[in-house]
Protein backbone atom coordinates (compact mmCIF):
# COMPACT_ATOMS: atom_id res chain seq x y z
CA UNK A 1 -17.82 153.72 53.59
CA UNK A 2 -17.70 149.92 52.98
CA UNK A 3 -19.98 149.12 50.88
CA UNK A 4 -21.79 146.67 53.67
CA UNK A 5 -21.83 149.32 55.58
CA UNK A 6 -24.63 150.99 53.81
CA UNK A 7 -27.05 148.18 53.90
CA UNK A 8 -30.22 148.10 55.97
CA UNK A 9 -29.75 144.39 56.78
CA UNK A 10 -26.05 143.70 55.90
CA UNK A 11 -26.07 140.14 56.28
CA UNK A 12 -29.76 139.32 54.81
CA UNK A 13 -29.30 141.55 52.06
CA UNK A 14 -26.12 139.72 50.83
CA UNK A 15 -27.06 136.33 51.19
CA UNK A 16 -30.17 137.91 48.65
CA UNK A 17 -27.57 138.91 46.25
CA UNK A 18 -26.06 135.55 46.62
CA UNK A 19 -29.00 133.78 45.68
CA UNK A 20 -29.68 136.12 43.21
CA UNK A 21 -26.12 135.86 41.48
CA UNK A 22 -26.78 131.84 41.21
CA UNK A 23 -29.48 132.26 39.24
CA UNK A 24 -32.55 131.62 41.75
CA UNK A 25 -36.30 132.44 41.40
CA UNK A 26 -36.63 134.94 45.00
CA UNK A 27 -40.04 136.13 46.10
CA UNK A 28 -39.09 138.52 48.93
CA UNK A 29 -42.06 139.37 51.36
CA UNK A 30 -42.39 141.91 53.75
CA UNK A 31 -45.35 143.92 54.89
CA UNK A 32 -45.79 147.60 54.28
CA UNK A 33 -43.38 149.80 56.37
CA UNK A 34 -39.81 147.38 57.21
CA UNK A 35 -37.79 148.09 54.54
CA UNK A 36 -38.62 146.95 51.24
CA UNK A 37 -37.81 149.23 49.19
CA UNK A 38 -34.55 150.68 51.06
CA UNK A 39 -33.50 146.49 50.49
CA UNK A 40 -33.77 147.13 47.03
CA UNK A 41 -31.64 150.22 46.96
CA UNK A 42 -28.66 148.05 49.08
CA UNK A 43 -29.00 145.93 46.53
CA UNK A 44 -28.52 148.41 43.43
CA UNK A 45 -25.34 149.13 45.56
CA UNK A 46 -23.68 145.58 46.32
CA UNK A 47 -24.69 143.87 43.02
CA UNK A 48 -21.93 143.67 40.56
CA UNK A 49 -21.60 146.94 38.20
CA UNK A 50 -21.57 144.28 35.11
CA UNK A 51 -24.87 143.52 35.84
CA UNK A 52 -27.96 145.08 34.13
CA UNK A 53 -31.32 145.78 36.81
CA UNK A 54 -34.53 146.20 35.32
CA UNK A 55 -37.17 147.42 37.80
CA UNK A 56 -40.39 148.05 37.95
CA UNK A 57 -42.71 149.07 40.54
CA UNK A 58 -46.22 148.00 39.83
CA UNK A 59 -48.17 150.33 41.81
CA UNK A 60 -46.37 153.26 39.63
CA UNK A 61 -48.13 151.32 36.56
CA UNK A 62 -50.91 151.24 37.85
CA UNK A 63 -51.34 155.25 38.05
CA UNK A 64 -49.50 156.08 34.70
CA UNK A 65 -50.37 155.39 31.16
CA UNK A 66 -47.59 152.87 30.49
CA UNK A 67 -48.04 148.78 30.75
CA UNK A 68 -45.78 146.71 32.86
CA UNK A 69 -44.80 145.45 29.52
CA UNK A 70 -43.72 148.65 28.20
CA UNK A 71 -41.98 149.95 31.55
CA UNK A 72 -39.63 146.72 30.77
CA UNK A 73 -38.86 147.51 27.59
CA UNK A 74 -38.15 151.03 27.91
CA UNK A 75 -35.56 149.76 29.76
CA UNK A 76 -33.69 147.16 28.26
CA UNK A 77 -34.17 149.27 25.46
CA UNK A 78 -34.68 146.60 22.67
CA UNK A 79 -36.93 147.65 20.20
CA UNK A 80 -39.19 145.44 18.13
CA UNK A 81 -40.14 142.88 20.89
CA UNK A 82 -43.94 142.02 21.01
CA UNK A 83 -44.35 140.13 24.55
CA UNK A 84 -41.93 139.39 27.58
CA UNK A 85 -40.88 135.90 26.35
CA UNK A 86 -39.34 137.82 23.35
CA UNK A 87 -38.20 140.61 25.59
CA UNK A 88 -36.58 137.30 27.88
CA UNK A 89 -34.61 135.62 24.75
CA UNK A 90 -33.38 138.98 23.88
CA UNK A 91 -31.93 140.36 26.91
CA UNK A 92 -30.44 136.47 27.15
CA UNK A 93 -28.21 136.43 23.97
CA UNK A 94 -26.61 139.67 25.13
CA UNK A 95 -24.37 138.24 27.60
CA UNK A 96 -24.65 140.33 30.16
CA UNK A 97 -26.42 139.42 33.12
CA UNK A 98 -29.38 140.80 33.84
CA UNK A 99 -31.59 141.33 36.93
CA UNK A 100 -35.33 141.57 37.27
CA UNK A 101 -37.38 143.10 39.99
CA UNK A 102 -41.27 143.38 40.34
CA UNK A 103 -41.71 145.48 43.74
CA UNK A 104 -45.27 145.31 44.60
CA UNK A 105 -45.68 141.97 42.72
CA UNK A 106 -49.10 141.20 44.56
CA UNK A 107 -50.21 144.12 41.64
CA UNK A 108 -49.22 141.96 38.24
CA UNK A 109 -52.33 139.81 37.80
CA UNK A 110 -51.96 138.73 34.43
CA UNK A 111 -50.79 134.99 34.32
CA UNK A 112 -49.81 134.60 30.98
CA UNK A 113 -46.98 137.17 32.30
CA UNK A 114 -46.34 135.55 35.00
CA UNK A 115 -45.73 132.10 33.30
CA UNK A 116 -43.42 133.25 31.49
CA UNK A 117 -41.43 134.36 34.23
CA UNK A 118 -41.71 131.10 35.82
CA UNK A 119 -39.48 130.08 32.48
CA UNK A 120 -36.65 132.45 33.52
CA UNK A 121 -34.54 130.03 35.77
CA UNK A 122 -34.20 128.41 31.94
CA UNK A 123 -32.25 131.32 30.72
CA UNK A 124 -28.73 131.22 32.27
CA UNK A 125 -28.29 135.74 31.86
CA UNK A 126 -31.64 136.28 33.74
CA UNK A 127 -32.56 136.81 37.60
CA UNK A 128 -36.35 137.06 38.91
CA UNK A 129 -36.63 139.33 42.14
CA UNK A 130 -40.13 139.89 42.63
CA UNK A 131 -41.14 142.10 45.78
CA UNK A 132 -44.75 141.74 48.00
CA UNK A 133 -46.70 142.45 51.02
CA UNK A 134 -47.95 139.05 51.74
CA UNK A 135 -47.93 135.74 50.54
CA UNK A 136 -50.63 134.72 47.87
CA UNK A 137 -52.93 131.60 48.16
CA UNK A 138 -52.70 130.06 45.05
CA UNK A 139 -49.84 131.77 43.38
CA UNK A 140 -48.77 130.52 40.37
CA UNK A 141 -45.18 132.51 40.70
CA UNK A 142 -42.70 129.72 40.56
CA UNK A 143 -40.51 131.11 43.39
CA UNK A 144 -38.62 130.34 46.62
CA UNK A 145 -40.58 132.68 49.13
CA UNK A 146 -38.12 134.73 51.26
CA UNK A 147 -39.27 136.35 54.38
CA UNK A 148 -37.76 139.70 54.87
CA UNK A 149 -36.61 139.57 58.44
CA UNK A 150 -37.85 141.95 61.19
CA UNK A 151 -35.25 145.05 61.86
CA UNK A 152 -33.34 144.57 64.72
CA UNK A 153 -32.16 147.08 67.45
CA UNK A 154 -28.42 147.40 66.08
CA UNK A 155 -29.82 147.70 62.75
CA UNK A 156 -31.99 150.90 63.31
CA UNK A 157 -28.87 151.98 65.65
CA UNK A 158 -26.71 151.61 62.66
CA UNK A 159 -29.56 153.96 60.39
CA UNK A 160 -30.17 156.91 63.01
CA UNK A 161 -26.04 156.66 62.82
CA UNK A 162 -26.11 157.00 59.28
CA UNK A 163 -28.69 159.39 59.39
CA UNK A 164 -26.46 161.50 61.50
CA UNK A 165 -29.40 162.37 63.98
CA UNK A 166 -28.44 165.05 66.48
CA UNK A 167 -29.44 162.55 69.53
CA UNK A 168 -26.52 161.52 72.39
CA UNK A 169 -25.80 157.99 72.81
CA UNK A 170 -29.23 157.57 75.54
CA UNK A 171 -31.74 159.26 73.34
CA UNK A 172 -30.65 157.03 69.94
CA UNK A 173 -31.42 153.64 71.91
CA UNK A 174 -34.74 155.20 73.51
CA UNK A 175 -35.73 156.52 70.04
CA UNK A 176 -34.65 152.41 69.09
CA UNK A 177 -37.18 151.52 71.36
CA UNK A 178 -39.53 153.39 70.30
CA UNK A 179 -39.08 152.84 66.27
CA UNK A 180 -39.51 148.45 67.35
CA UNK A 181 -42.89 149.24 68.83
CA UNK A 182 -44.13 150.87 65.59
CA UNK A 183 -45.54 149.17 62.75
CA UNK A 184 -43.71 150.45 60.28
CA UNK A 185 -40.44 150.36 61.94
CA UNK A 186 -38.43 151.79 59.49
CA UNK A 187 -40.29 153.43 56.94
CA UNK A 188 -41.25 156.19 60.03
CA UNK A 189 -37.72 157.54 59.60
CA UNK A 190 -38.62 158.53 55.86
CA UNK A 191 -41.72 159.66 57.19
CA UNK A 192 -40.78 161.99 59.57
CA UNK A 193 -38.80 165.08 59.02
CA UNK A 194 -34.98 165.02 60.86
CA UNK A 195 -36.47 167.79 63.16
CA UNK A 196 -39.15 165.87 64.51
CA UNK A 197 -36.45 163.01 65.91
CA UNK A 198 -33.64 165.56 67.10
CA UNK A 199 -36.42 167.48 68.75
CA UNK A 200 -37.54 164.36 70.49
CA UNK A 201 -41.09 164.87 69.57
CA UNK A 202 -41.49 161.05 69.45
CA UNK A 203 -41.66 160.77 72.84
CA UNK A 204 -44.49 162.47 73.31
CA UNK A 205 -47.74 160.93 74.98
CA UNK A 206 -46.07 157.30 74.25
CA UNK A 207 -47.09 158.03 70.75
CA UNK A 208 -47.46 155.12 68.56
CA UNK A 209 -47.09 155.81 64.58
CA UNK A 210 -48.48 153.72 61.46
């Protein structure tokens, strides 16, 4: 497979990566349920393997005994590092570039944290990606706010390809349809089991899914 072949949002997701590469600040925004976290596994795939990707999910802090702090440094593992502004000169005098994303950013509410991530544009080895549901009034994140655009038709054509659905050619574009007037357009494929497409059970009673 070509490896933009794989992504969600081919085009989106590499213009991202481009940004990314340069060094830019990217607060990508997307409500619940269009693809925000499968974006972040197309990116895993089409970044450059020299590249180091630390990533945290806040909402899995929030439910386990470990700090955002100490998620981070388990993996960079560097040793000896008291806060994240040590933890950011560190990881830049390794030269290797490194990638960090927040998903569920709207979570981290601790400014002091979150100025010093405003300082990583300084440090020429370090990438922000932070990940939320909405924008913030009064954010203090210094980052260029990226909407993640709405699926498209030929998109979710592409997935249920991928997918390798057991659906002919006029049930994939009805079952198209029918994904664009959820509202979670694409996280319904994950939560659905393959049976309950192929046996067309979507189109029962003009069903509409959250």
């Amino acid at each position: 497979m070509v490896m933009g072949e794989y992504c969600l949002r081919p085009r989106f997701t590499f213009q991202l990566c481009d940004a990314l590469l340069a060094g830019e600040s990217i607060n990508l925004i997307s409500p619940h349920g269009q693809g925000r976290r499968r974006t972040l596994q197309d990116l895993h795939v089409i970044f450059p393997k020299s590249w180091r990707i630390l990533q945290v999910d806040m909402k899995a802090v929030e439910t386990s005994d470990s700090s955002f702090l100490d998620a981070l440094f388990a993996q960079a593992k560097i040793k000896n590092i008291a806060n994240i502004y040590d933890l950011m000169s560190e990881l830049n005098k390794t030269s290797t570039y490194n990638l960090m994303i927040i998903h569920n950013f709207d979570l981290l509410t601790d400014l002091n944290v979150i100025s010093c991530l405003n300082e990583m544009k300084n440090y020429p080895y370090l990438s922000l990606l932070c990940v939320s549901e909405e924008k913030q009034k009064n954010s203090t994140l210094l980052a260029r706010d990226c909407m993640l655009p709405r699926v498209t038709s030929e998109q979710l054509l592409a997935e249920i390809k991928r997918r390798g659905f057991a659906l002919n050619q006029a049930d994939m574009l009805l079952l198209v349809a029918f994904l664009l007037q959820q509202i979670s357009s694409y996280s319904l494929l994950d939560a659905k089991p393959k049976s309950w497409f192929e046996q067309g059970l979507w189109k029962s009673n003009g069903l509409v899914c959250k």
